[in-house]
PDB file of N, CA and C in Angstrom:
ATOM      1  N   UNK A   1     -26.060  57.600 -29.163  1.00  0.00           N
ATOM      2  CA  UNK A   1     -26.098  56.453 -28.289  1.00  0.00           C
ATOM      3  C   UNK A   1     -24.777  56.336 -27.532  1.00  0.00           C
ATOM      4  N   UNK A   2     -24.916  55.387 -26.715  1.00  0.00           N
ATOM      5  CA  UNK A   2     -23.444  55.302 -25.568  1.00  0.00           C
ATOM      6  C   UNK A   2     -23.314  54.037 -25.204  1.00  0.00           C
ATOM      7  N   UNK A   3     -22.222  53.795 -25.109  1.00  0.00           N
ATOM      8  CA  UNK A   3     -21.889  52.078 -24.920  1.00  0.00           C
ATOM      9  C   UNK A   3     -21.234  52.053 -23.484  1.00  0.00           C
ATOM     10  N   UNK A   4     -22.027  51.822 -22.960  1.00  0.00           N
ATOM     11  CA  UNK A   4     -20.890  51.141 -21.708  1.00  0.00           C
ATOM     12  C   UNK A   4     -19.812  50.083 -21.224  1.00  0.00           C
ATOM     13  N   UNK A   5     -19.092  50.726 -20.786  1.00  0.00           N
ATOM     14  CA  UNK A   5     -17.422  50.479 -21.110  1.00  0.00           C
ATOM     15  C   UNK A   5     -16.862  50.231 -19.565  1.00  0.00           C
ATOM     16  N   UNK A   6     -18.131  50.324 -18.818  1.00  0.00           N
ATOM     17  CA  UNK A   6     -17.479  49.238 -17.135  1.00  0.00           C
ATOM     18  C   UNK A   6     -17.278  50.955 -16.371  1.00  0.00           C
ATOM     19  N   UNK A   7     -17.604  50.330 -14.932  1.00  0.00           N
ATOM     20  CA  UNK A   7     -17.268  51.334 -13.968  1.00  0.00           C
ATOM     21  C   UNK A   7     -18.022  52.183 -14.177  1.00  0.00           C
ATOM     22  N   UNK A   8     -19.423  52.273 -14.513  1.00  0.00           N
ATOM     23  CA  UNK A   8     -20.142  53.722 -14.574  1.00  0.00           C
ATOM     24  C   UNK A   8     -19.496  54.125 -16.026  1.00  0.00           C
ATOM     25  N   UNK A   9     -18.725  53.957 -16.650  1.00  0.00           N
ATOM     26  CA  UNK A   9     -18.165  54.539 -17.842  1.00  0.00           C
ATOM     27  C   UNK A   9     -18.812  54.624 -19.061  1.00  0.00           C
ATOM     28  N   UNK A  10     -19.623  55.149 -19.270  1.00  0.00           N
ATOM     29  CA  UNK A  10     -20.490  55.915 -20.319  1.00  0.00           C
ATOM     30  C   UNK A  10     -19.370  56.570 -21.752  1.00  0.00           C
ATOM     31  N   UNK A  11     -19.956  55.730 -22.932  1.00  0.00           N
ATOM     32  CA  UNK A  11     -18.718  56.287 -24.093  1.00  0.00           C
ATOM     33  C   UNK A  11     -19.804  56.596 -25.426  1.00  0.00           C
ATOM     34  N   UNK A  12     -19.382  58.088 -25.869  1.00  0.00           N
ATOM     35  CA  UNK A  12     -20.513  57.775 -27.381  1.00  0.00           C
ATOM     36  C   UNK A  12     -20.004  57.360 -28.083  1.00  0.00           C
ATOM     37  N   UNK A  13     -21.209  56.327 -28.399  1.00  0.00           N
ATOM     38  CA  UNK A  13     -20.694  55.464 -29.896  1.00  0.00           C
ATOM     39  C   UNK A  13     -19.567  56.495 -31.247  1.00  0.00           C
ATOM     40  N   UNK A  14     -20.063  57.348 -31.416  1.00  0.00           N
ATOM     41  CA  UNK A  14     -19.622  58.064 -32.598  1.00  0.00           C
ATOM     42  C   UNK A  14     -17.856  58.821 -32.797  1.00  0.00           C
ATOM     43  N   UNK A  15     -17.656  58.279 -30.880  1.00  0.00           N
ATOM     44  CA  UNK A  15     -16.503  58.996 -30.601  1.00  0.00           C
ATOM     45  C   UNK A  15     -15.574  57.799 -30.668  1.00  0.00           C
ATOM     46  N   UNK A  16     -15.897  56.261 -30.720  1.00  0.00           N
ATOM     47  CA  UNK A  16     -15.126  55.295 -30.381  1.00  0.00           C
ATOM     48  C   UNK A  16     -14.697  54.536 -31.861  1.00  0.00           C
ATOM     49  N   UNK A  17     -13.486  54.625 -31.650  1.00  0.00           N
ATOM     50  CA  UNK A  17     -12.917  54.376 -33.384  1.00  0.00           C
ATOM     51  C   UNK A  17     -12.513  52.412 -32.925  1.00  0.00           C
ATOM     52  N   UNK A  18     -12.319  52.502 -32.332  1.00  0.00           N
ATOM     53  CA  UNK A  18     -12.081  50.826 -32.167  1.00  0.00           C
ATOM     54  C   UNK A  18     -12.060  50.034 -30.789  1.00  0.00           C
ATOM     55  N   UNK A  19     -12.583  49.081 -30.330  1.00  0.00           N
ATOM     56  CA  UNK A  19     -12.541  48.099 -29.198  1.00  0.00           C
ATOM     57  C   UNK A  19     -11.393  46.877 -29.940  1.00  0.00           C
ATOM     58  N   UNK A  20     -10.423  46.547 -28.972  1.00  0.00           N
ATOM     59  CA  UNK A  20      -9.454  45.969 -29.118  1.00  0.00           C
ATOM     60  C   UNK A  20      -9.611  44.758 -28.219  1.00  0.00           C
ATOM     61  N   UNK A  21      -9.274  43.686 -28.528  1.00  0.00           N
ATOM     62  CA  UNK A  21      -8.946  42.950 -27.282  1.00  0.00           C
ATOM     63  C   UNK A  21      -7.675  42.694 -26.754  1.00  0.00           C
ATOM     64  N   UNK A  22      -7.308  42.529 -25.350  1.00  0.00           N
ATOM     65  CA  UNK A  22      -6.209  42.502 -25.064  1.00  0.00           C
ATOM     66  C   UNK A  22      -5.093  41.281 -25.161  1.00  0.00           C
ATOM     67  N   UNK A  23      -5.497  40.060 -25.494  1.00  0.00           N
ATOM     68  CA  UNK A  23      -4.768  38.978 -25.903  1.00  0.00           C
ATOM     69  C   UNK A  23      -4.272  38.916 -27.042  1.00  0.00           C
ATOM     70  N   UNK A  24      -5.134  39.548 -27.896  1.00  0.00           N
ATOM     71  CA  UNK A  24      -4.817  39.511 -29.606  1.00  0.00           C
ATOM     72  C   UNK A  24      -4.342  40.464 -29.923  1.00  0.00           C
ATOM     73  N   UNK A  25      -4.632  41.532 -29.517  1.00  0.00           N
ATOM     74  CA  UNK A  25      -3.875  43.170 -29.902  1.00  0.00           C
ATOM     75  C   UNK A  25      -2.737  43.086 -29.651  1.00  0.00           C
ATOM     76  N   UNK A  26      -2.248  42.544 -28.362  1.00  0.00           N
ATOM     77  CA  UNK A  26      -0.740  43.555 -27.353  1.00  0.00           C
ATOM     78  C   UNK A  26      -0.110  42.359 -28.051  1.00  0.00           C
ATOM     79  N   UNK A  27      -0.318  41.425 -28.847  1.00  0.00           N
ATOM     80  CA  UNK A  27       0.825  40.488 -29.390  1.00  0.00           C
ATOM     81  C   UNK A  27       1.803  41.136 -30.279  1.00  0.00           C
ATOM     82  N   UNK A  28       1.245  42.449 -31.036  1.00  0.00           N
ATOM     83  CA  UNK A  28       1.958  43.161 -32.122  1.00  0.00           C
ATOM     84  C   UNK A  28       3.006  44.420 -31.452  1.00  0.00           C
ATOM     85  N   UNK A  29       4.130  44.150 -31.659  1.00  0.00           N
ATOM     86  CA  UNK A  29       4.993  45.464 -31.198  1.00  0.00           C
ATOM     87  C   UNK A  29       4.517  46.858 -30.722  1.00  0.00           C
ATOM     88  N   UNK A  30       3.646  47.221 -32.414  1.00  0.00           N
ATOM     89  CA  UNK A  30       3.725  48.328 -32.428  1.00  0.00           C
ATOM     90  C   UNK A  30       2.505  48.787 -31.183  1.00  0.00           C
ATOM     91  N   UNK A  31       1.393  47.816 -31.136  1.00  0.00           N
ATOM     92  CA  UNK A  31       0.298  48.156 -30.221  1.00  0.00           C
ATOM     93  C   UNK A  31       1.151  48.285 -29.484  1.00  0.00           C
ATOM     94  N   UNK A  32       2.268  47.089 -28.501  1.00  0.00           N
ATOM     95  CA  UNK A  32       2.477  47.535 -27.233  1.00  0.00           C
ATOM     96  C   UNK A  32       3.122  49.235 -26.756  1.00  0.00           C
ATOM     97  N   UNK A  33       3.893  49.376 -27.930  1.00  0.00           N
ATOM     98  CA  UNK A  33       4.672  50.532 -28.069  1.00  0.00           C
ATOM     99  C   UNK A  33       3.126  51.689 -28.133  1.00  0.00           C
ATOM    100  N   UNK A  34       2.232  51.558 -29.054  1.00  0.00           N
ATOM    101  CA  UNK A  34       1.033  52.442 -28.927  1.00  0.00           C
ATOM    102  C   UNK A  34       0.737  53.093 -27.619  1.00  0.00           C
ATOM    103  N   UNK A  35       0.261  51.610 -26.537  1.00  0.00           N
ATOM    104  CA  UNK A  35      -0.226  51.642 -25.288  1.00  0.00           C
ATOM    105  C   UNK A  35       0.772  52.563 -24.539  1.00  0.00           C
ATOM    106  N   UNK A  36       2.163  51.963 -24.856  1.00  0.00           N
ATOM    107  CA  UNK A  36       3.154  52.327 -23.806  1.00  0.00           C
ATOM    108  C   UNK A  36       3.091  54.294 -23.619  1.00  0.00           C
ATOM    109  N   UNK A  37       3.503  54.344 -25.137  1.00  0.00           N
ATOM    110  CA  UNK A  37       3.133  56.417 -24.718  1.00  0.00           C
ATOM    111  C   UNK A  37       2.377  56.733 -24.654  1.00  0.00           C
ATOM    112  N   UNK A  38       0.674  56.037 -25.090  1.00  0.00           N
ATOM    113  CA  UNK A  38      -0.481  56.842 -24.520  1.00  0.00           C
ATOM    114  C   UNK A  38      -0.046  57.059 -23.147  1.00  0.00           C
ATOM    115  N   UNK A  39      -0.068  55.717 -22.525  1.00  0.00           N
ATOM    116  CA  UNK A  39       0.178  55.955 -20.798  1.00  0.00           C
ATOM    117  C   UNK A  39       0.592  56.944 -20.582  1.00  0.00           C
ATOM    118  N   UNK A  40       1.957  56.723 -21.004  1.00  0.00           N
ATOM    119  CA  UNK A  40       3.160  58.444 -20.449  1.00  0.00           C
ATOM    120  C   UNK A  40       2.583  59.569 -20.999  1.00  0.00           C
ATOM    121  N   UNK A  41       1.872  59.797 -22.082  1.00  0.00           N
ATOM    122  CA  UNK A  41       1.113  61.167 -22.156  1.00  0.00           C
ATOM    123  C   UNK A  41      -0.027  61.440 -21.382  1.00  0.00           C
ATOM    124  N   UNK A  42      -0.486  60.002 -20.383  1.00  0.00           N
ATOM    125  CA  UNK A  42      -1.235  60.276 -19.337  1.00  0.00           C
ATOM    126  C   UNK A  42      -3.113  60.854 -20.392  1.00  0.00           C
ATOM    127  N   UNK A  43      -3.075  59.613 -21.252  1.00  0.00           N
ATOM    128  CA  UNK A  43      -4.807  59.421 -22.382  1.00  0.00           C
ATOM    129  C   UNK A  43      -5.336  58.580 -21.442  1.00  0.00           C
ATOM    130  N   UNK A  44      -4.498  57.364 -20.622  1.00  0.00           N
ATOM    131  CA  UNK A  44      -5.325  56.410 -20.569  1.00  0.00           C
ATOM    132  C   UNK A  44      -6.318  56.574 -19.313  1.00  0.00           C
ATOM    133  N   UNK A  45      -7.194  55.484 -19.478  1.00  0.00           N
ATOM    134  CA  UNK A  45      -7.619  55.427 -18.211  1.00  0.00           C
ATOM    135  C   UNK A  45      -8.442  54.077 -17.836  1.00  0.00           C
ATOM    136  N   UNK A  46      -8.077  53.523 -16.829  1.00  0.00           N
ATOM    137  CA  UNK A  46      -8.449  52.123 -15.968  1.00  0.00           C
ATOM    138  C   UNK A  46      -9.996  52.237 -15.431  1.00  0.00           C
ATOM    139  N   UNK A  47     -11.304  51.709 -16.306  1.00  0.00           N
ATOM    140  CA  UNK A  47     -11.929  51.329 -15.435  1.00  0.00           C
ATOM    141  C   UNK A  47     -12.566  50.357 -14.783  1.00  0.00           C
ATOM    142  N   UNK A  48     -11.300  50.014 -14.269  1.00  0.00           N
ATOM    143  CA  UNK A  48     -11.192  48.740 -13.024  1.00  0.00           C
ATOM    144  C   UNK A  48     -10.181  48.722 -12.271  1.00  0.00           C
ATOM    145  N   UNK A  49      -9.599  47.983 -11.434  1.00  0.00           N
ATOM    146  CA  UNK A  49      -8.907  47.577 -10.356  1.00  0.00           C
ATOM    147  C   UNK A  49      -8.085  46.234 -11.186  1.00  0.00           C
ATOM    148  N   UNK A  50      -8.571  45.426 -11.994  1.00  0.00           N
ATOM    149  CA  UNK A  50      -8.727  44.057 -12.290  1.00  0.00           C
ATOM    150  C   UNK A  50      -7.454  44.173 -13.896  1.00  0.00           C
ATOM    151  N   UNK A  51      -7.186  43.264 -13.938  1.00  0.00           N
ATOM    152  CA  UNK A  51      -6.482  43.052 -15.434  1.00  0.00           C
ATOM    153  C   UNK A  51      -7.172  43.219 -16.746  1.00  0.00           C
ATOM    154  N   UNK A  52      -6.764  43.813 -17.581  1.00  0.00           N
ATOM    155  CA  UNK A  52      -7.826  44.720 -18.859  1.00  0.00           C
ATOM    156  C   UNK A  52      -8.446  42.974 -19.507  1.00  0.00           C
ATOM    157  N   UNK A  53      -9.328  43.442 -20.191  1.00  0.00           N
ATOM    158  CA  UNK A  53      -9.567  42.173 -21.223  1.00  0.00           C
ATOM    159  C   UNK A  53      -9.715  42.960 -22.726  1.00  0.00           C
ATOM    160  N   UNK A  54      -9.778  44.390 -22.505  1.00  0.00           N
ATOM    161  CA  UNK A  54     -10.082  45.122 -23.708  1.00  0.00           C
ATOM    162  C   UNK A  54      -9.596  46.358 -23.383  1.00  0.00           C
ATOM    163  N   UNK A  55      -9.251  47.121 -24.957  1.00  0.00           N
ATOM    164  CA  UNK A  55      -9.332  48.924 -24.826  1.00  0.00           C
ATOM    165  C   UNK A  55     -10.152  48.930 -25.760  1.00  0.00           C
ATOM    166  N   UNK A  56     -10.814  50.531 -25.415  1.00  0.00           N
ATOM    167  CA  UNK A  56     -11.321  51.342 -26.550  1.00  0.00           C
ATOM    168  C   UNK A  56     -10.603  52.863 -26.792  1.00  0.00           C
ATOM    169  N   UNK A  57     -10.663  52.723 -27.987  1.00  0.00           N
ATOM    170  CA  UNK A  57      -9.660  53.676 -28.645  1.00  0.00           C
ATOM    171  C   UNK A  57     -10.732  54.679 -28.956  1.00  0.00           C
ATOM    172  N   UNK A  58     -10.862  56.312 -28.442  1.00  0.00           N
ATOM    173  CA  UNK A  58     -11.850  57.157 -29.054  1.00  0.00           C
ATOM    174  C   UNK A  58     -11.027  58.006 -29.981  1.00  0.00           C
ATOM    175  N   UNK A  59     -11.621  58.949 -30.821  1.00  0.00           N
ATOM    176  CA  UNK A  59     -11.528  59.684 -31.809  1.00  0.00           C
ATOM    177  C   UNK A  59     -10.492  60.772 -30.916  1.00  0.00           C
ATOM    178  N   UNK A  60     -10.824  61.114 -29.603  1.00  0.00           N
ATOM    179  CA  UNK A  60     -10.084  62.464 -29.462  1.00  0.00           C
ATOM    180  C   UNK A  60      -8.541  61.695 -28.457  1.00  0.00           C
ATOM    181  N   UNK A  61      -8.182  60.482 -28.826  1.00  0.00           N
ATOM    182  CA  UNK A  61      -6.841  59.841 -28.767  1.00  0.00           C
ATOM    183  C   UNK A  61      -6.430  59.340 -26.977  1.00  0.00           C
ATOM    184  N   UNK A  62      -8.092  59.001 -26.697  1.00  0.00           N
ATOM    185  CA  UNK A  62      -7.871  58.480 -25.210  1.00  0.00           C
ATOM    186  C   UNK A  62      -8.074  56.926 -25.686  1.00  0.00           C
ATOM    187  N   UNK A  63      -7.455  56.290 -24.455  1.00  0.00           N
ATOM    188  CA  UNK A  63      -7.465  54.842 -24.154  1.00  0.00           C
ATOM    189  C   UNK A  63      -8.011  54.386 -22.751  1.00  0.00           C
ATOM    190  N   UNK A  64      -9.642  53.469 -23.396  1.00  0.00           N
ATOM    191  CA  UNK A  64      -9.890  53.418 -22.245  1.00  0.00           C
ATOM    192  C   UNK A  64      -9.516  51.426 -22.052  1.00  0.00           C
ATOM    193  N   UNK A  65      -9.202  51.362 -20.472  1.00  0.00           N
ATOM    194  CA  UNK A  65      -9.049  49.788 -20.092  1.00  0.00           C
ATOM    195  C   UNK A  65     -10.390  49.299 -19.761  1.00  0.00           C
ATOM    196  N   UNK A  66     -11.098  47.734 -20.373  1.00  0.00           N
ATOM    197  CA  UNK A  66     -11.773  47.639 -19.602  1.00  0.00           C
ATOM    198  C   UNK A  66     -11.839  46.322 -19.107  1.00  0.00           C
ATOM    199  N   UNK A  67     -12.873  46.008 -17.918  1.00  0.00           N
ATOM    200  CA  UNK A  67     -12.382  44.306 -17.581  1.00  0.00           C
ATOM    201  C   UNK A  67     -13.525  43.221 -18.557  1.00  0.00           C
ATOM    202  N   UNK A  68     -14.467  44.037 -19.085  1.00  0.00           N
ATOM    203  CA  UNK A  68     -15.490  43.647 -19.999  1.00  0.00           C
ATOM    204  C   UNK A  68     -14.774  43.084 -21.414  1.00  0.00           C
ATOM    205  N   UNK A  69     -15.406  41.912 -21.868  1.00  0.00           N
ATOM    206  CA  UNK A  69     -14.461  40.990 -23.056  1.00  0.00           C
ATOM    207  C   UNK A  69     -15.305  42.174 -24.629  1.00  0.00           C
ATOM    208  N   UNK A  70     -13.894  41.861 -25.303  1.00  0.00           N
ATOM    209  CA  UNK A  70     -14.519  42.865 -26.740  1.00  0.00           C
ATOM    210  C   UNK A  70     -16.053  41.968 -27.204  1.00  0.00           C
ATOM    211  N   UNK A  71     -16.059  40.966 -27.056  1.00  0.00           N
ATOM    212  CA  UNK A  71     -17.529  40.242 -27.757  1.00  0.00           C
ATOM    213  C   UNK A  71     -18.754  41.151 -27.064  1.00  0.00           C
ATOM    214  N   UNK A  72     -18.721  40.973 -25.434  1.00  0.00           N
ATOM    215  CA  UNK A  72     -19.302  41.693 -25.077  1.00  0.00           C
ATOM    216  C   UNK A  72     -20.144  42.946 -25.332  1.00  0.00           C
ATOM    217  N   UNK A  73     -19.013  43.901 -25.229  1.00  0.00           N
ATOM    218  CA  UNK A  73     -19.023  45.302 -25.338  1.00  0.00           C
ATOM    219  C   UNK A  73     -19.039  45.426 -26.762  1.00  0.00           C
ATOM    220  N   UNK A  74     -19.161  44.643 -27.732  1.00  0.00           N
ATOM    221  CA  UNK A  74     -19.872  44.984 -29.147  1.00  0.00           C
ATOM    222  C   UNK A  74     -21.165  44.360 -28.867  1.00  0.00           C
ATOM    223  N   UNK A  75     -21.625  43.473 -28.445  1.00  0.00           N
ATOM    224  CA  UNK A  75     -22.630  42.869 -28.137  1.00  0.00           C
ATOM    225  C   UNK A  75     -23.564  43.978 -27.967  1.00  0.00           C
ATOM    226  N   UNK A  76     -23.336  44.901 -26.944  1.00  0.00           N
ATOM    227  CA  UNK A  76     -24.110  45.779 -26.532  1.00  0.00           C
ATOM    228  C   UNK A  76     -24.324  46.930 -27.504  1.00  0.00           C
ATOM    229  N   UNK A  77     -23.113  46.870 -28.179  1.00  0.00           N
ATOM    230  CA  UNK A  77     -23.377  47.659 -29.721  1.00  0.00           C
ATOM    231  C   UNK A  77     -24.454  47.451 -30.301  1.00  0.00           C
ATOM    232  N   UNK A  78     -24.408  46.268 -30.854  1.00  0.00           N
ATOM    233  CA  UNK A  78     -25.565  45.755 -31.730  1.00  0.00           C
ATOM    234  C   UNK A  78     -26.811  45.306 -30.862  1.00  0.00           C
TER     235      UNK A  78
END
């Protein structure tokens, strides 16, 4: 199965180790520090234009942004 994750962005379930939200996550150091070198190793990726409301974290160590709220995009999980 595949969860959609905004922008045409198609993700398999089996590959996605966690949906984060972005208010509650980036409060902790170490997330921000997480986010900060995915970026510079150039994992992440924006799909939107808009300010994140969530990431999803997959198994093979990409970060995706999305403008979709984590309730949501588990919503569609279940």
């Amino acid at each position: 199965m595949f969860l959609h994750a905004g922008n045409n962005k198609n993700l398999r379930l089996k590959k996605i180790i966690g949906i984060f939200d972005m208010d509650t996550a980036t409060v902790s150091a170490d997330t921000k520090n997480f986010l900060k070198r995915t970026d510079r190793l150039g994992v992440t990726e924006a799909l939107f234009d808009e300010v994140p409301k969530s990431f999803l974290l997959t198994d093979d160590g990409k970060v995706y942004f999305s403008q979709i709220s984590t309730h949501s995009l588990v919503g569609r999980v279940e």
